[in-house]
N, C-alpha and C. Protein backbone atom coordinates (compact mmCIF):
# COMPACT_ATOMS: atom_id res chain seq x y z
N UNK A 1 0.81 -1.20 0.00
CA UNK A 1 0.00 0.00 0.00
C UNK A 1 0.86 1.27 0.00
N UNK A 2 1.90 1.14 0.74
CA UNK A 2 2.51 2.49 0.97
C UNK A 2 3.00 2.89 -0.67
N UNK A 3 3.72 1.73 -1.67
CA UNK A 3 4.28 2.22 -2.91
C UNK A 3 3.05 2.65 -3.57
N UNK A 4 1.15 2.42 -3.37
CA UNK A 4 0.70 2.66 -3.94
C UNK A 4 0.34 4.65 -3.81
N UNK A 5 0.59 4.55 -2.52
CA UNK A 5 0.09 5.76 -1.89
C UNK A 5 1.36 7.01 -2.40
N UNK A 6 2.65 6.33 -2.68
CA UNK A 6 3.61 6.80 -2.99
C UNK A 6 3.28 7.59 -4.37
N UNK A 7 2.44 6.67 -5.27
CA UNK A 7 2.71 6.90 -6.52
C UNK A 7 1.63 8.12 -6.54
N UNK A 8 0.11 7.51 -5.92
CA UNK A 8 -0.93 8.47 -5.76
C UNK A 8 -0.59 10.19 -5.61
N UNK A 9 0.63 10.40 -4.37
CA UNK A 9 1.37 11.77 -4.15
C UNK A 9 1.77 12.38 -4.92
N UNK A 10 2.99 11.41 -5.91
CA UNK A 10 3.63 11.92 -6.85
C UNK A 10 2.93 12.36 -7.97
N UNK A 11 1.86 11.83 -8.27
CA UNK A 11 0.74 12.18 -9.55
C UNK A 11 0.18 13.32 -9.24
N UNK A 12 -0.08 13.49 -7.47
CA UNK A 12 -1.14 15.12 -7.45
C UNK A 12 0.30 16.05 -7.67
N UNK A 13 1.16 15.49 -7.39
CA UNK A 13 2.25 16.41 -7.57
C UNK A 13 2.29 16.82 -8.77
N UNK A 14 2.75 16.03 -9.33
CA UNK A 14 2.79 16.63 -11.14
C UNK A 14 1.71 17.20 -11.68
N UNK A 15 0.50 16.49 -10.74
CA UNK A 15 -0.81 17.65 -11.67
C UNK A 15 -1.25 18.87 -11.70
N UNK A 16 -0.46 18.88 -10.05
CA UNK A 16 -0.37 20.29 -10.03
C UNK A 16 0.48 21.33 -10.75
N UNK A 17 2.34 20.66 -11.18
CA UNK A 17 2.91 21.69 -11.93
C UNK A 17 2.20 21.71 -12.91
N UNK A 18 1.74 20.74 -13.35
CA UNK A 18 0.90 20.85 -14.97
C UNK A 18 0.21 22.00 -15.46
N UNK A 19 -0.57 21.86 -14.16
CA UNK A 19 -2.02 23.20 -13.64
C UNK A 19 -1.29 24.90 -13.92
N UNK A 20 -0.04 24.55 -12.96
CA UNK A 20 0.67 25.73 -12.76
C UNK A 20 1.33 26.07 -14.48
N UNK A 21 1.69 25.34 -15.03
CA UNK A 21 2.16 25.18 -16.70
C UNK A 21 1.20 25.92 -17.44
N UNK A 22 0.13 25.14 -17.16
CA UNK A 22 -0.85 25.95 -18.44
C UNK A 22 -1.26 27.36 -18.19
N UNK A 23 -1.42 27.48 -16.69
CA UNK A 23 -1.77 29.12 -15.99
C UNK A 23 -0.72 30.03 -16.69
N UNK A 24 0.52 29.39 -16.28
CA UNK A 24 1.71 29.79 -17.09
C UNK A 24 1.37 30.39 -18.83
N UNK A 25 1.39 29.66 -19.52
CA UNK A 25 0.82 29.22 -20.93
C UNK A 25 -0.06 30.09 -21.23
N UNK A 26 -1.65 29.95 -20.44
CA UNK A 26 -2.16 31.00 -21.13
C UNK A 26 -2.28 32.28 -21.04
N UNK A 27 -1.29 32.58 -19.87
CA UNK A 27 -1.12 33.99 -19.39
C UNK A 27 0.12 34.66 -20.64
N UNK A 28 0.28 33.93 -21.11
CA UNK A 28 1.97 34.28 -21.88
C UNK A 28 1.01 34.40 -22.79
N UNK A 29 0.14 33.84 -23.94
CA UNK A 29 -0.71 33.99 -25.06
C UNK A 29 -1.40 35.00 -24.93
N UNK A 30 -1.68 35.06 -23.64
CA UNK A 30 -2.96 36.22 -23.91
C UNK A 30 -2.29 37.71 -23.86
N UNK A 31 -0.80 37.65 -23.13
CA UNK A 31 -0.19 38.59 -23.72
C UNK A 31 0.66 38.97 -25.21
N UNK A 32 0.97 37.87 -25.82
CA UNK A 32 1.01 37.64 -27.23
C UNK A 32 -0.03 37.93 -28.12
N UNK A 33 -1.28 37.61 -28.05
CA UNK A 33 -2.56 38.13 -28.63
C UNK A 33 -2.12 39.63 -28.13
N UNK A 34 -2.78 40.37 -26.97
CA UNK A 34 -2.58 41.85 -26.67
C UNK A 34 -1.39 42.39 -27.92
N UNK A 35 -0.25 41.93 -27.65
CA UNK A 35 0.53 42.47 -28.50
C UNK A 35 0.51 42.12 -29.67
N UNK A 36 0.21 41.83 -30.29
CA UNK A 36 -0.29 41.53 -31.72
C UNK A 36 -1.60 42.17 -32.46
N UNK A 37 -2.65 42.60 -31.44
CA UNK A 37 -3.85 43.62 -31.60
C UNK A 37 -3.01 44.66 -31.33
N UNK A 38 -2.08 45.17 -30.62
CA UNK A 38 -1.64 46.38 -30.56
C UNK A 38 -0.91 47.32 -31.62
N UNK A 39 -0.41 46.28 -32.56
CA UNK A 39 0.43 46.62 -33.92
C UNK A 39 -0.11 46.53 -34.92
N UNK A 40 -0.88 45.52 -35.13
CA UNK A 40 -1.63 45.83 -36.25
C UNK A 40 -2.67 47.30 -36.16
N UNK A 41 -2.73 47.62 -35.21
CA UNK A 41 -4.10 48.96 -35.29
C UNK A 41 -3.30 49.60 -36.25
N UNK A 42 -2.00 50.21 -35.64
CA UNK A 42 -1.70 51.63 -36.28
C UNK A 42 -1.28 51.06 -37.61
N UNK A 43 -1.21 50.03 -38.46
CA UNK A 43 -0.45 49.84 -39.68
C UNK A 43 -1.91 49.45 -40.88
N UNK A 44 -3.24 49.19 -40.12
CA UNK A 44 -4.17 49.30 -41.29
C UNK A 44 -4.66 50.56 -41.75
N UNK A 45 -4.49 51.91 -40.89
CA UNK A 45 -5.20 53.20 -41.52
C UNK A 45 -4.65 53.38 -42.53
N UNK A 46 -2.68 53.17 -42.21
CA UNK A 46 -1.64 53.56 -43.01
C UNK A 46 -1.72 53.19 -44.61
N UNK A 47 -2.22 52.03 -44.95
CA UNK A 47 -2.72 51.28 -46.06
C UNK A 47 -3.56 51.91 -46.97
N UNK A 48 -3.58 53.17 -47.80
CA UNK A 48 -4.07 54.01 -48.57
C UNK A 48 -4.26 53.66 -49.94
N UNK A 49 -5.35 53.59 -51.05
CA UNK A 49 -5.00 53.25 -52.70
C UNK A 49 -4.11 54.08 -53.18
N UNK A 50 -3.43 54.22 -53.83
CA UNK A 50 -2.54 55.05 -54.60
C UNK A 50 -3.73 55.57 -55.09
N UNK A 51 -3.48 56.84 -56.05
CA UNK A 51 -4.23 57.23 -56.89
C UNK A 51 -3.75 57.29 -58.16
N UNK A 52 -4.32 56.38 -59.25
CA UNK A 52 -3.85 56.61 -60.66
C UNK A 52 -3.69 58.07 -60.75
N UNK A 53 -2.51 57.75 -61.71
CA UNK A 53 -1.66 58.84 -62.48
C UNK A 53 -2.50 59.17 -63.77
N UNK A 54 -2.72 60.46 -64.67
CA UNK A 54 -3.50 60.41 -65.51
C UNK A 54 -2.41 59.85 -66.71
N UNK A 55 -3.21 59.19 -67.79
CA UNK A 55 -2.14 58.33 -69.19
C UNK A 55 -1.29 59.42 -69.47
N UNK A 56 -0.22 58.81 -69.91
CA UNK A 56 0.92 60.18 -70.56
C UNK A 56 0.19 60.13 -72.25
N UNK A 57 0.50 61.66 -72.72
CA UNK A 57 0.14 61.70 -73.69
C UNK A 57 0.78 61.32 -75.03
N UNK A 58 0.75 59.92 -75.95
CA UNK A 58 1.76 59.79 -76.66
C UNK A 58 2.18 60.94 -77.89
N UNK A 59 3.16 60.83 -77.99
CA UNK A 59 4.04 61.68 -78.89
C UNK A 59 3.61 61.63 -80.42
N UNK A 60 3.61 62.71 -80.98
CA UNK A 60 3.00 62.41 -82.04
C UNK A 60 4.15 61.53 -83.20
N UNK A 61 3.12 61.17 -84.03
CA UNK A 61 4.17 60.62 -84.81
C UNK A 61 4.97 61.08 -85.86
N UNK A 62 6.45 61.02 -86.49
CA UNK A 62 7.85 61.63 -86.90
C UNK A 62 7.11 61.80 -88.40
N UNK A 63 6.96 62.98 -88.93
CA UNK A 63 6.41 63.15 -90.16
C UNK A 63 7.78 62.36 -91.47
N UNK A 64 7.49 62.46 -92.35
CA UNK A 64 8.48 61.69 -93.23
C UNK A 64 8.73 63.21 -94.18
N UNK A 65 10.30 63.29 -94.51
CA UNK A 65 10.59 64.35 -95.34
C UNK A 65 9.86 64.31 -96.73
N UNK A 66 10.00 65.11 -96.91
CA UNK A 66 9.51 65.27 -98.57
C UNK A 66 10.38 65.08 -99.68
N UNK A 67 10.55 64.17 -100.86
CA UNK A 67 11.61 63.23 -101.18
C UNK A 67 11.40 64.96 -102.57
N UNK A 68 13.28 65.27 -103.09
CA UNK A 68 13.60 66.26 -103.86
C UNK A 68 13.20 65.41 -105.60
């Protein structure tokens, strides 16, 4: 009994760092999310269309001399 009771201890033991792990875990994400909503804000206003340029006007075309 006692090795069973042994093992029983050692299991709440570990379930508890486990517990303490994930508290860990999702406290670290949820500050990863925060910072990740925090950077994207200011970089979507920034994101503007260009505005077309009006067509360039082509050049007219090279008249041909007048043959003597």
């Amino acid at each position: 009994m006692k090795r069973i009771d042994k093992m029983f201890l050692d299991l709440q033991k570990l379930y508890a760092k486990r517990s303490a792990l994930d508290t860990q875990i999702q406290g670290i994400e949820a500050s990863l999310i925060a910072e990740v909503k925090a950077t994207a804000r200011p970089a979507a206003p920034a994101e503007k269309p260009a505005k077309e340029k009006p067509a360039a006007k082509k050049p007219a075309a090279p008249t041909k001399p007048a043959k003597k």
